[in-house]
Protein backbone atom coordinates (compact mmCIF):
# COMPACT_ATOMS: atom_id res chain seq x y z
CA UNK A 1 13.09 3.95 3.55
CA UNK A 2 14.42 7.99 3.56
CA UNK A 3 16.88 7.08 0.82
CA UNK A 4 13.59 5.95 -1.33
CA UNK A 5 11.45 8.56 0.12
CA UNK A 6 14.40 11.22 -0.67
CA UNK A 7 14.65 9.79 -4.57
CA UNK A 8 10.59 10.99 -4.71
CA UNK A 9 11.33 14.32 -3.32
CA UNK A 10 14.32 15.31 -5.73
CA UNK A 11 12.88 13.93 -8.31
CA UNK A 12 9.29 15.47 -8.31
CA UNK A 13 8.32 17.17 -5.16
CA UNK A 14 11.24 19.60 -5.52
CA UNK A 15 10.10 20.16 -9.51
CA UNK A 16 6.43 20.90 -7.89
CA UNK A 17 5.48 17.17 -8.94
CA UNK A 18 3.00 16.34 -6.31
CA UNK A 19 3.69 12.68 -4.59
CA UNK A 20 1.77 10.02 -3.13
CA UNK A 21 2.72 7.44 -0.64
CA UNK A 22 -0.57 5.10 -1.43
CA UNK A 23 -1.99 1.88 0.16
CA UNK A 24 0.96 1.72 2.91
CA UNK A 25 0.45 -0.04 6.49
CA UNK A 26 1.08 -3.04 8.42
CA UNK A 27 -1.77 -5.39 9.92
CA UNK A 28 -2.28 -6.81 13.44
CA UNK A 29 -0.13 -10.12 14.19
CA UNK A 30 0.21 -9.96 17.77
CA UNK A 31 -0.45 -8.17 21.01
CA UNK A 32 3.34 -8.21 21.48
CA UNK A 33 3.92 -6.77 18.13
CA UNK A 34 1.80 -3.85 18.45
CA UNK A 35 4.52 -1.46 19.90
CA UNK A 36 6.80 -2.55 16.61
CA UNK A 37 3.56 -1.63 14.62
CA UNK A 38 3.22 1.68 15.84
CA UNK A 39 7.01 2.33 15.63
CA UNK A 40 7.20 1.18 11.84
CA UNK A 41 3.39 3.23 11.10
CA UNK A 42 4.72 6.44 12.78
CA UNK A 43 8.13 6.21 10.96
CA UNK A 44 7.25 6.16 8.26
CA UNK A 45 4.54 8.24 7.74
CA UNK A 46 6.18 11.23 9.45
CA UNK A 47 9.56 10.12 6.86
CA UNK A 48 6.58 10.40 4.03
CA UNK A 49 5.43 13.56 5.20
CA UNK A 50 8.04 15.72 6.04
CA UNK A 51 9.11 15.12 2.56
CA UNK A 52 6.21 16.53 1.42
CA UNK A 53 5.15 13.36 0.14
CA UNK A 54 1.05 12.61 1.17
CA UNK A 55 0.95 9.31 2.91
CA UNK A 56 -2.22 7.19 2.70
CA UNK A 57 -2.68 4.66 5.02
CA UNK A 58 -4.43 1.39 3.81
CA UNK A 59 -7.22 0.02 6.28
CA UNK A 60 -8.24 -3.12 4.56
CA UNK A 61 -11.95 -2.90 5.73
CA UNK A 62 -11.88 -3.10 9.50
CA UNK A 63 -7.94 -2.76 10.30
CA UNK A 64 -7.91 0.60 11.77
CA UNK A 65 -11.96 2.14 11.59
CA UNK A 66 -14.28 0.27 12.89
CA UNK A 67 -16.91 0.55 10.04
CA UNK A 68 -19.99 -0.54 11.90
CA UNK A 69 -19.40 1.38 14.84
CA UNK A 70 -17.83 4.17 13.76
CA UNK A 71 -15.04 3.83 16.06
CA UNK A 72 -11.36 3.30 16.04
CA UNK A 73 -9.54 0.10 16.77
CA UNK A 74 -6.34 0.94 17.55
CA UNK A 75 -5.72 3.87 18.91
CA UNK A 76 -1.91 3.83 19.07
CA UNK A 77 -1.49 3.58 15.83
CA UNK A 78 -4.61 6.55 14.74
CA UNK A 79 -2.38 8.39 17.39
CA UNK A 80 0.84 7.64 15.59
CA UNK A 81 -0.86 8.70 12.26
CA UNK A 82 -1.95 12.07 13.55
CA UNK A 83 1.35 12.79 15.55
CA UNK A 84 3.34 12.30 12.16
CA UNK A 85 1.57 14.65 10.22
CA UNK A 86 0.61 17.32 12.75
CA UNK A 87 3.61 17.07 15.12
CA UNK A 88 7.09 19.00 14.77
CA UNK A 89 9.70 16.71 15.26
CA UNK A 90 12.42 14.52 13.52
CA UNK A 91 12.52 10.89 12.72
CA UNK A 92 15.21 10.11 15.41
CA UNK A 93 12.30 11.59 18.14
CA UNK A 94 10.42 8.72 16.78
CA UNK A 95 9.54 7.01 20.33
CA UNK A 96 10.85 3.02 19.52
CA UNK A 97 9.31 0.55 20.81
């Protein structure tokens, strides 16, 4: 994933080409998986990110947002999201699962 993400950066962020990471995410399977969810959203959005590259999470409907209630499902992973993109830290302080 960095090797990729690095190929964007050189080849456009670093010539002022803005990036986008688009339509990116993995959906529920399991209660168990949840923690590997997390790890994988978190990792890569804060790879995305500290690359300059603007990550944009797909919610396919009612993934992440509730829509009806206005309310987040998953807070982990809205956690995860924020922490990448607000937080200073590297990819190796990534917490695993």
């Amino acid at each position: 994933m960095t090797t990729e993400l690095d190929k964007i950066k050189t080849s456009f962020i670093d010539k002022g080409v803005p990036a986008i990471m688009g339509e990116y995410g993995a959906g529920y399977q399991s209660s168990t998986a949840e923690p590997y969810r997390r790890y994988w959203t978190e990792y890569v959005t804060k790879a995305a990110h500290d690359r300059g590259i603007a990550p944009i999470y797909w919610d396919a409907g009612q993934e992440l947002v509730n829509r009806d209630a206005l309310s987040i499902r998953y807070s982990d992973i809205y956690d995860a999201l924020k922490r990448a993109t607000t937080s200073s830290y590297t990819l190796s302080q990534v917490a695993a699962p």
